[in-house]
N, C-alpha and C. Protein backbone atom coordinates (compact mmCIF):
# COMPACT_ATOMS: atom_id res chain seq x y z
N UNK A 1 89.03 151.49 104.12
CA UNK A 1 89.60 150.25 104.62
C UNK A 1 90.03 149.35 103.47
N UNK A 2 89.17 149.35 102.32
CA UNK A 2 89.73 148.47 101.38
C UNK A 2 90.56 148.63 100.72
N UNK A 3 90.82 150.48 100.99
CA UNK A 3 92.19 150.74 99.76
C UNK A 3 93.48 150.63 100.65
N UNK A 4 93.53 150.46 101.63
CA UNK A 4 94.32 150.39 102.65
C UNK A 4 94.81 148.97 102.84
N UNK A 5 94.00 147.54 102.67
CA UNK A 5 94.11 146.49 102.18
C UNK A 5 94.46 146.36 101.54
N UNK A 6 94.23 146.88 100.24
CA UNK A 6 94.73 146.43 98.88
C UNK A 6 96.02 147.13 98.74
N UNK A 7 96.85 148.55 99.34
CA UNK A 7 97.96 148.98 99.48
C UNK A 7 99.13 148.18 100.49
N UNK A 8 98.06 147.41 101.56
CA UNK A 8 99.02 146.64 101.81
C UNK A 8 99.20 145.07 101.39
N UNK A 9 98.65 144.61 100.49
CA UNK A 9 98.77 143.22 99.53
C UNK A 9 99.86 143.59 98.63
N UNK A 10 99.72 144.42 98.11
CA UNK A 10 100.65 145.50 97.08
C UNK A 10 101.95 145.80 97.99
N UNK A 11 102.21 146.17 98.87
CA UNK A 11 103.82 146.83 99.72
C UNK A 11 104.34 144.88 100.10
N UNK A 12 103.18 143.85 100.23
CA UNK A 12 103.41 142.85 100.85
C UNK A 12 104.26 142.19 99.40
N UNK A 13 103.45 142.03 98.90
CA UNK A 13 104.07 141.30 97.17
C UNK A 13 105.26 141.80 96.81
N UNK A 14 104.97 143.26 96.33
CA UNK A 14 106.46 143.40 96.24
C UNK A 14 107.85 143.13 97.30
N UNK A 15 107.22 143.10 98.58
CA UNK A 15 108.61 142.88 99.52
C UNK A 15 108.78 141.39 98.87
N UNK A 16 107.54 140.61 99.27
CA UNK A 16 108.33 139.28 98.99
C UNK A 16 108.78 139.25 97.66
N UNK A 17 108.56 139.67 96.21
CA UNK A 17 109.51 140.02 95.13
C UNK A 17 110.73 139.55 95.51
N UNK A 18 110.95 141.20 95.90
CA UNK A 18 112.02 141.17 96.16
C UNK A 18 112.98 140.66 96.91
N UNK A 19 112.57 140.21 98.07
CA UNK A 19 113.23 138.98 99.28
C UNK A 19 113.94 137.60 98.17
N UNK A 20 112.83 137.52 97.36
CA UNK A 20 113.14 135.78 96.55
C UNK A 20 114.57 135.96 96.14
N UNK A 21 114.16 137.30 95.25
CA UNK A 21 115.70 137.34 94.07
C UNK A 21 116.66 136.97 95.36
N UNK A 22 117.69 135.89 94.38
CA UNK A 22 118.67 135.24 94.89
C UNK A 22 119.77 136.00 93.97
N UNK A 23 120.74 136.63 94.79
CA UNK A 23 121.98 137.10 93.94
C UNK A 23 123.13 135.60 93.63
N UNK A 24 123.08 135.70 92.11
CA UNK A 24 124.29 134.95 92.01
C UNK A 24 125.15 135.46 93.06
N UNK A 25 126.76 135.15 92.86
CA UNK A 25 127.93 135.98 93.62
C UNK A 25 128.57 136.68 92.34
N UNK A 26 128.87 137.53 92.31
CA UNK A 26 129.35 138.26 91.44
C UNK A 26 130.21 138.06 90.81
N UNK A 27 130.20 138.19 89.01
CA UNK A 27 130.82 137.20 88.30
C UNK A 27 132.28 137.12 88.70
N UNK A 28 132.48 138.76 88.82
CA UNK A 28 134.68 138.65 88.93
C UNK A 28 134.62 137.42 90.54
N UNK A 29 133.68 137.49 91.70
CA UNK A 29 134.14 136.39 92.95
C UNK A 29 134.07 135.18 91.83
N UNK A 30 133.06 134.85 91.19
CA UNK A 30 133.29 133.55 90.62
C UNK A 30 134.55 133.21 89.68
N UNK A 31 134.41 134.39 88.61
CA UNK A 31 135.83 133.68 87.89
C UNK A 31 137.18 134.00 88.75
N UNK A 32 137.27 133.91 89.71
CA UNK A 32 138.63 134.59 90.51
C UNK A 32 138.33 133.39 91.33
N UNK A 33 137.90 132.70 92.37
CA UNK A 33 137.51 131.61 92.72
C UNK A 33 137.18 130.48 92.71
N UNK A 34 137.86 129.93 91.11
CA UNK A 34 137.20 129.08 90.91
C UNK A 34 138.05 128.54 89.61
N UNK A 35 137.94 127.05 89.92
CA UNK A 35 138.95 125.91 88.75
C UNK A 35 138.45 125.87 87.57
N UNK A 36 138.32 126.28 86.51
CA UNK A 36 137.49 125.78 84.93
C UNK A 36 138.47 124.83 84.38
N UNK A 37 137.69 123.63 84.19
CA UNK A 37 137.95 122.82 83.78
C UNK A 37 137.17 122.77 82.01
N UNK A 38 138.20 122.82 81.00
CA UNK A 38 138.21 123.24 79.92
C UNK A 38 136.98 122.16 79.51
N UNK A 39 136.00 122.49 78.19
CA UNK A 39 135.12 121.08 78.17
C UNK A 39 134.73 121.04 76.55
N UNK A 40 135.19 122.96 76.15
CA UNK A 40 134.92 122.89 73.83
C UNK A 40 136.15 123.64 73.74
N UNK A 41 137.05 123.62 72.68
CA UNK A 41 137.22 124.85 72.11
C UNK A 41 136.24 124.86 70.67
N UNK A 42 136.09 126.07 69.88
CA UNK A 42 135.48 126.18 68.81
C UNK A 42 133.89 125.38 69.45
N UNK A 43 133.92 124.56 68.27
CA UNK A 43 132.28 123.69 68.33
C UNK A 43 133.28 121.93 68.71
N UNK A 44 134.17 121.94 69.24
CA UNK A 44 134.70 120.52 69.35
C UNK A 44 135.04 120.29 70.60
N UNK A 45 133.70 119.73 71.68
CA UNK A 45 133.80 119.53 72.51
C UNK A 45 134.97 118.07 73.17
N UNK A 46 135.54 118.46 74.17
CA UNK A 46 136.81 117.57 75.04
C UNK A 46 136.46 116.05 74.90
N UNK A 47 135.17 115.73 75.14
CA UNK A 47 134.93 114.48 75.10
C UNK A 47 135.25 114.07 74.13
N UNK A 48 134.84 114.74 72.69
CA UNK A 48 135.11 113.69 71.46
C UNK A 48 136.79 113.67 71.48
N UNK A 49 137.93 114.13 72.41
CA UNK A 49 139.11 113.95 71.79
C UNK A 49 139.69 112.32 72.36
N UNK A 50 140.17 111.53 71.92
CA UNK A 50 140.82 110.31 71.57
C UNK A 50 141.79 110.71 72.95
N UNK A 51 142.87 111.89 73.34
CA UNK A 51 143.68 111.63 73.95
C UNK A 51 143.09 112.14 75.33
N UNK A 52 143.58 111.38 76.58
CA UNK A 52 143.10 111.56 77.81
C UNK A 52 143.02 112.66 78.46
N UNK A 53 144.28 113.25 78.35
CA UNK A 53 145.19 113.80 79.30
C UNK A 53 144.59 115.42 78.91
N UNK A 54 143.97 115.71 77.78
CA UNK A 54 142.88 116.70 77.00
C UNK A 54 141.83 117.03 77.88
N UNK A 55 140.85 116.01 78.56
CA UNK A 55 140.45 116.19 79.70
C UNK A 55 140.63 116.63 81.25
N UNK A 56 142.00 116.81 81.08
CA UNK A 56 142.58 117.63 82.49
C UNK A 56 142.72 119.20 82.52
N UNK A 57 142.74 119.55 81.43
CA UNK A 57 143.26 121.42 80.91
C UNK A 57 142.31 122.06 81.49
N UNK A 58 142.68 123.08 82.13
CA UNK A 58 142.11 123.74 83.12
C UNK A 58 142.74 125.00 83.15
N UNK A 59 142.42 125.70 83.63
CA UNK A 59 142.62 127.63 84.12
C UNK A 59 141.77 128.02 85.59
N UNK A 60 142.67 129.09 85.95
CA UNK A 60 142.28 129.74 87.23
C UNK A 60 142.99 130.89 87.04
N UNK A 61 142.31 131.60 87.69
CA UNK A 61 142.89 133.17 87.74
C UNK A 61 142.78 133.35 89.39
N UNK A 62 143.74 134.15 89.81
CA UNK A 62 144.27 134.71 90.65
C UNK A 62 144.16 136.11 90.66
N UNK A 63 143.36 136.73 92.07
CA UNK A 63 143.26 138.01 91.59
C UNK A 63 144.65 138.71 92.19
N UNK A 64 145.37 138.19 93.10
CA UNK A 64 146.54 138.72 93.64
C UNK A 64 147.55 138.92 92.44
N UNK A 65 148.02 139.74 91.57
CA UNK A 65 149.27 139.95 90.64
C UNK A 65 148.42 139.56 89.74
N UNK A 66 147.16 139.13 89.45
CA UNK A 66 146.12 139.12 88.07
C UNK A 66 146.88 137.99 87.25
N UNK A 67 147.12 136.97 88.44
CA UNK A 67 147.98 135.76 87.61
C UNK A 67 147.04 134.85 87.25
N UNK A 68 147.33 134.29 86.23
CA UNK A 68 146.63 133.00 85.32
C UNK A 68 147.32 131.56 85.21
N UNK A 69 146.70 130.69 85.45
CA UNK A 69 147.61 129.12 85.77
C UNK A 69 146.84 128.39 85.24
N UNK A 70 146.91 126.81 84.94
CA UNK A 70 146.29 126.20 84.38
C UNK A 70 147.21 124.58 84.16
N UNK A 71 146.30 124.20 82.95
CA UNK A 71 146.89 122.76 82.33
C UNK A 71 146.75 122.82 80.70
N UNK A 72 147.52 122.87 80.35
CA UNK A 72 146.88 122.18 78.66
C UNK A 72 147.69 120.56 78.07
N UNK A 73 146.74 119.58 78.26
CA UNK A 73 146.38 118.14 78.81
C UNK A 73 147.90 118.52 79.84
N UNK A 74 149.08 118.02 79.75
CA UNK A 74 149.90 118.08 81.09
C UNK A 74 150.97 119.03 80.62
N UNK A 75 150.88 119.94 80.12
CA UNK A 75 151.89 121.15 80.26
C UNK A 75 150.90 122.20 81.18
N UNK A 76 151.70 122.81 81.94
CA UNK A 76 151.36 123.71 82.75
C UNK A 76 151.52 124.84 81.82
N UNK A 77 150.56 126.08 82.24
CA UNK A 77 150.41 127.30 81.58
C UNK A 77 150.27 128.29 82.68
N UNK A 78 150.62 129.44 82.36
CA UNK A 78 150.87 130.59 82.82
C UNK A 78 150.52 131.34 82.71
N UNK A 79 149.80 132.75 83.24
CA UNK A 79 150.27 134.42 82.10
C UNK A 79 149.47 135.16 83.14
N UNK A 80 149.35 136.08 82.52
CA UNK A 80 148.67 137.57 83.35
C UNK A 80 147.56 137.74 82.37
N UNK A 81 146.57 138.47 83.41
CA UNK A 81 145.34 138.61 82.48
C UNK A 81 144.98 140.04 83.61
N UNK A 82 143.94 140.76 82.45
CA UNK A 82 143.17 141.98 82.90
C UNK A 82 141.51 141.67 82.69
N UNK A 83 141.08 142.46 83.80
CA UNK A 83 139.93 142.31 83.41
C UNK A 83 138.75 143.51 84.10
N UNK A 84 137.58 143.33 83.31
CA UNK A 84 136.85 144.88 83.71
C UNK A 84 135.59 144.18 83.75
N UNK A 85 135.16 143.81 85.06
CA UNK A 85 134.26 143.20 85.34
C UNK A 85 133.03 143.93 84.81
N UNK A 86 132.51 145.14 84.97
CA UNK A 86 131.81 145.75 84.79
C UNK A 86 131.15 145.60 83.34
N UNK A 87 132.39 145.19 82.29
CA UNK A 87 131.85 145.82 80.85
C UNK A 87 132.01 144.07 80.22
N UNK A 88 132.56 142.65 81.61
CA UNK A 88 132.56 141.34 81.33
C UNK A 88 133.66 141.31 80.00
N UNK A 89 134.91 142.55 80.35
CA UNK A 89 136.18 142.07 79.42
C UNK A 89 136.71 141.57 80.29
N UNK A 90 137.78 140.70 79.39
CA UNK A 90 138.88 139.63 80.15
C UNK A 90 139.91 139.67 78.95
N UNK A 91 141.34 140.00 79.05
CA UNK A 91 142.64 140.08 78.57
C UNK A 91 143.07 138.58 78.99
N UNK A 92 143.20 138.04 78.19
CA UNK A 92 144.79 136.88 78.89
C UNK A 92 146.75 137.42 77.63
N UNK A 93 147.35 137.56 78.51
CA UNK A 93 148.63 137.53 78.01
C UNK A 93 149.58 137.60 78.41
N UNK A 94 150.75 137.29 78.05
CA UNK A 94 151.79 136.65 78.58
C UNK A 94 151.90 134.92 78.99
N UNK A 95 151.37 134.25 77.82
CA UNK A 95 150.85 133.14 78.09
C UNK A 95 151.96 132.12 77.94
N UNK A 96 152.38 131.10 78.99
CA UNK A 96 153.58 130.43 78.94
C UNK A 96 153.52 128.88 79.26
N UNK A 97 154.21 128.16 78.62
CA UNK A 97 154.00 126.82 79.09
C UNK A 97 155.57 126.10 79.57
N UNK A 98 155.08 125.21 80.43
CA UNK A 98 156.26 124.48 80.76
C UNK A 98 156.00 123.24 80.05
N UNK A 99 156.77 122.39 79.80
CA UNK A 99 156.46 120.88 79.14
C UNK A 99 156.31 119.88 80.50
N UNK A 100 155.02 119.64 80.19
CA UNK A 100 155.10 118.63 80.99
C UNK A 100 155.63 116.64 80.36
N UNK A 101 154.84 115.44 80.72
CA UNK A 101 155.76 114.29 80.46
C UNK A 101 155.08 114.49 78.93
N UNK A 102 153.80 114.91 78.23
CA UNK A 102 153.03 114.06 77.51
C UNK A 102 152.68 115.82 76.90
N UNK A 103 152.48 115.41 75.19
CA UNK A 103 152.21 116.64 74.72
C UNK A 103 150.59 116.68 74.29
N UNK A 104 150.05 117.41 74.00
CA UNK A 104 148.12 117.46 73.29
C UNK A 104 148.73 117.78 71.95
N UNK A 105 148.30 116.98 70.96
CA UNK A 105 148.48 116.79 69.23
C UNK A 105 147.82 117.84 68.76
N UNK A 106 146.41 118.03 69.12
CA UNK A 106 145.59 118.81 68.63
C UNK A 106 145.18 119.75 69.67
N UNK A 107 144.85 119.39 70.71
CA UNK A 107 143.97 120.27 71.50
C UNK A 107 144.78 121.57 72.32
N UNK A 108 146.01 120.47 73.14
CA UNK A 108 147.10 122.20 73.39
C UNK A 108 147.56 123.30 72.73
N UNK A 109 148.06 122.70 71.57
CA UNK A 109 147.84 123.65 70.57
C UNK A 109 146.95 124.71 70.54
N UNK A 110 145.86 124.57 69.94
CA UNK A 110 144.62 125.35 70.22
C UNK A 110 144.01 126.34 70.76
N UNK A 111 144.32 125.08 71.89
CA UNK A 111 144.14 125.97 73.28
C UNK A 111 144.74 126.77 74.00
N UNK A 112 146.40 126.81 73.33
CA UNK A 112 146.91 127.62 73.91
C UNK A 112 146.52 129.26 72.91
N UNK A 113 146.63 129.02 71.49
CA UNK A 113 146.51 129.79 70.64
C UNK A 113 145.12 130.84 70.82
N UNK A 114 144.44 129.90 71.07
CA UNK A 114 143.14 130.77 71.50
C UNK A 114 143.11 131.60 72.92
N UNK A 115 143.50 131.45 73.61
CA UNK A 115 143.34 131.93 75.20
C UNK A 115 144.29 133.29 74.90
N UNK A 116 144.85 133.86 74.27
CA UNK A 116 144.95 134.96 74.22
C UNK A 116 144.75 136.37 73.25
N UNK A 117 143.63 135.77 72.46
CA UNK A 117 142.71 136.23 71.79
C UNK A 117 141.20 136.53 72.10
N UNK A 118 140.93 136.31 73.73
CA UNK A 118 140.24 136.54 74.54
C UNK A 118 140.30 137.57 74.76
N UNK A 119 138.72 138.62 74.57
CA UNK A 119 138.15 139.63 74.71
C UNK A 119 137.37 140.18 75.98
N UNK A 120 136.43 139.00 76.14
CA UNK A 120 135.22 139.38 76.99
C UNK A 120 135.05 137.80 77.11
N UNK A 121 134.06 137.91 79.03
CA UNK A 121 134.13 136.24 79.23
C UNK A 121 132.20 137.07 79.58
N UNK A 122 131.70 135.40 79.87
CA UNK A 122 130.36 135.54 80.22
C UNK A 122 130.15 133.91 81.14
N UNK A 123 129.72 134.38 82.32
CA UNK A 123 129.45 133.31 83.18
C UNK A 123 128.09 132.69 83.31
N UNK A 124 127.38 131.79 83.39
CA UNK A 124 126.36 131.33 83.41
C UNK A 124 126.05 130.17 84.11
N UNK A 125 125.08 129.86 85.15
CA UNK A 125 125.52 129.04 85.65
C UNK A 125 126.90 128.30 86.40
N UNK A 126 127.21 127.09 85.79
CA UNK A 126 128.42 126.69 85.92
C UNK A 126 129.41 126.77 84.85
N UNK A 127 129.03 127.74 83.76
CA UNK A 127 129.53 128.05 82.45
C UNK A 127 130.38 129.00 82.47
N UNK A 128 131.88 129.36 81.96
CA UNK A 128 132.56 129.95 81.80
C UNK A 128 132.86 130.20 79.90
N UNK A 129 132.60 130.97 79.41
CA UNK A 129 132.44 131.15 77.80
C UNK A 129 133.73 132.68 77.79
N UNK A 130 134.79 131.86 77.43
CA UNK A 130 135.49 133.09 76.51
C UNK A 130 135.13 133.83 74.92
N UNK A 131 135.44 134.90 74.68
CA UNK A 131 134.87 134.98 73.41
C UNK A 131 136.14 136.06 73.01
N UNK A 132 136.93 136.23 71.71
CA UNK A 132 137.79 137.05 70.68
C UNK A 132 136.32 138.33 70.67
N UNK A 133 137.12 139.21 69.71
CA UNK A 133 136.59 140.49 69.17
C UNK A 133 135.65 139.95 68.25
N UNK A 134 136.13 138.92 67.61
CA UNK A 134 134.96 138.97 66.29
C UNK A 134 134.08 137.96 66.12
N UNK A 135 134.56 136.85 67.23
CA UNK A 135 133.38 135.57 67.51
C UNK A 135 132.01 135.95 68.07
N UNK A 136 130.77 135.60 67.60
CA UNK A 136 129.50 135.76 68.39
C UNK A 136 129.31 134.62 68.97
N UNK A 137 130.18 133.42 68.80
CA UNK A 137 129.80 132.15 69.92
C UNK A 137 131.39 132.15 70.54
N UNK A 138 131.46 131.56 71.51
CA UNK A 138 132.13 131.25 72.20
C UNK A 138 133.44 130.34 71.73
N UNK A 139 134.71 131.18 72.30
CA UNK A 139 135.66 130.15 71.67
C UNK A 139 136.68 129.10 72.40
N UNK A 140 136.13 129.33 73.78
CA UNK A 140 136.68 128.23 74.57
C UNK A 140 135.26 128.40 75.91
N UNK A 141 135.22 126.82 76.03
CA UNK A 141 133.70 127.03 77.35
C UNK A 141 134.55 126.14 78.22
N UNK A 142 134.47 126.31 79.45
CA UNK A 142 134.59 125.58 80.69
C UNK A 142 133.67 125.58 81.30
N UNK A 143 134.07 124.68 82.39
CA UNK A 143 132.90 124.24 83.46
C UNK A 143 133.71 123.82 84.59
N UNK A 144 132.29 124.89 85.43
CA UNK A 144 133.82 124.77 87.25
C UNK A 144 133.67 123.87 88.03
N UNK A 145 134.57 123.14 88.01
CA UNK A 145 134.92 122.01 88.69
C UNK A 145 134.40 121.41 90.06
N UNK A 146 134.16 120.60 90.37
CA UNK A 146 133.39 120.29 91.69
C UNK A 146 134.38 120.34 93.16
């Protein structure tokens, strides 16, 4: 009787284990679903920039035609991207901008230059972290928008 007790404390624990784990949603539903609102490139996070409109740059991916859209401060951006959820690579290219009224001095620039030197992304939380071939930190982070 007692080992029979104690086999079922044991089948009981582990069910509830396992019941708790909460699945994120799976990273490709999240980055395919969802607005990133740009917030570092490099180690120079959005806040410290002087111009406003730096704070609006944003990306979304589209999984229909693997299209890519966005803001960099008010030019609109464009392109196609690939990606292999499995191994957390992400391609961006074909990257295009329209001019919008107001240009980014420093930060569009950048930001455009970097986004297609993107290798592999990693989601966390509400964290979106692009990373190149040869960066071990992150070279553009977003955060998805409310």
């Amino acid at each position: 009787m007692n080992k029979q007790l104690t086999l079922l404390f044991l089948y009981l624990g582990a069910a509830l284990a396992l019941s708790s784990c909460q699945d994120d949603p799976e990273p490709t539903d999240k980055l395919l679903n969802t607005r990133w609102m740009l917030v570092q490139i490099d180690a120079f996070p959005l806040v410290a920039s002087s111009y406003y409109e730096d704070n609006q740059s944003y990306i979304q991916f589209a999984a229909s035609g693997q299209r890519m859209t966005g803001l960099a401060a008010c030019d609109a951006i464009s392109g196609q991207f690939t990606l292999s959820a499995s191994a957390r690579q992400l391609t961006i290219s074909q990257v295009t901008t329209a001019k919008g009224s107001c240009t980014s001095p420093v930060i569009g620039p950048r930001y455009l230059a970097t986004l297609p030197q993107t290798s592999r992304y990693e989601i966390s939380g509400d964290k979106l972290r692009l990373y190149d071939a040869q960066a071990a930190q992150p070279r553009l982070i977003f955060q998805a928008a409310p």
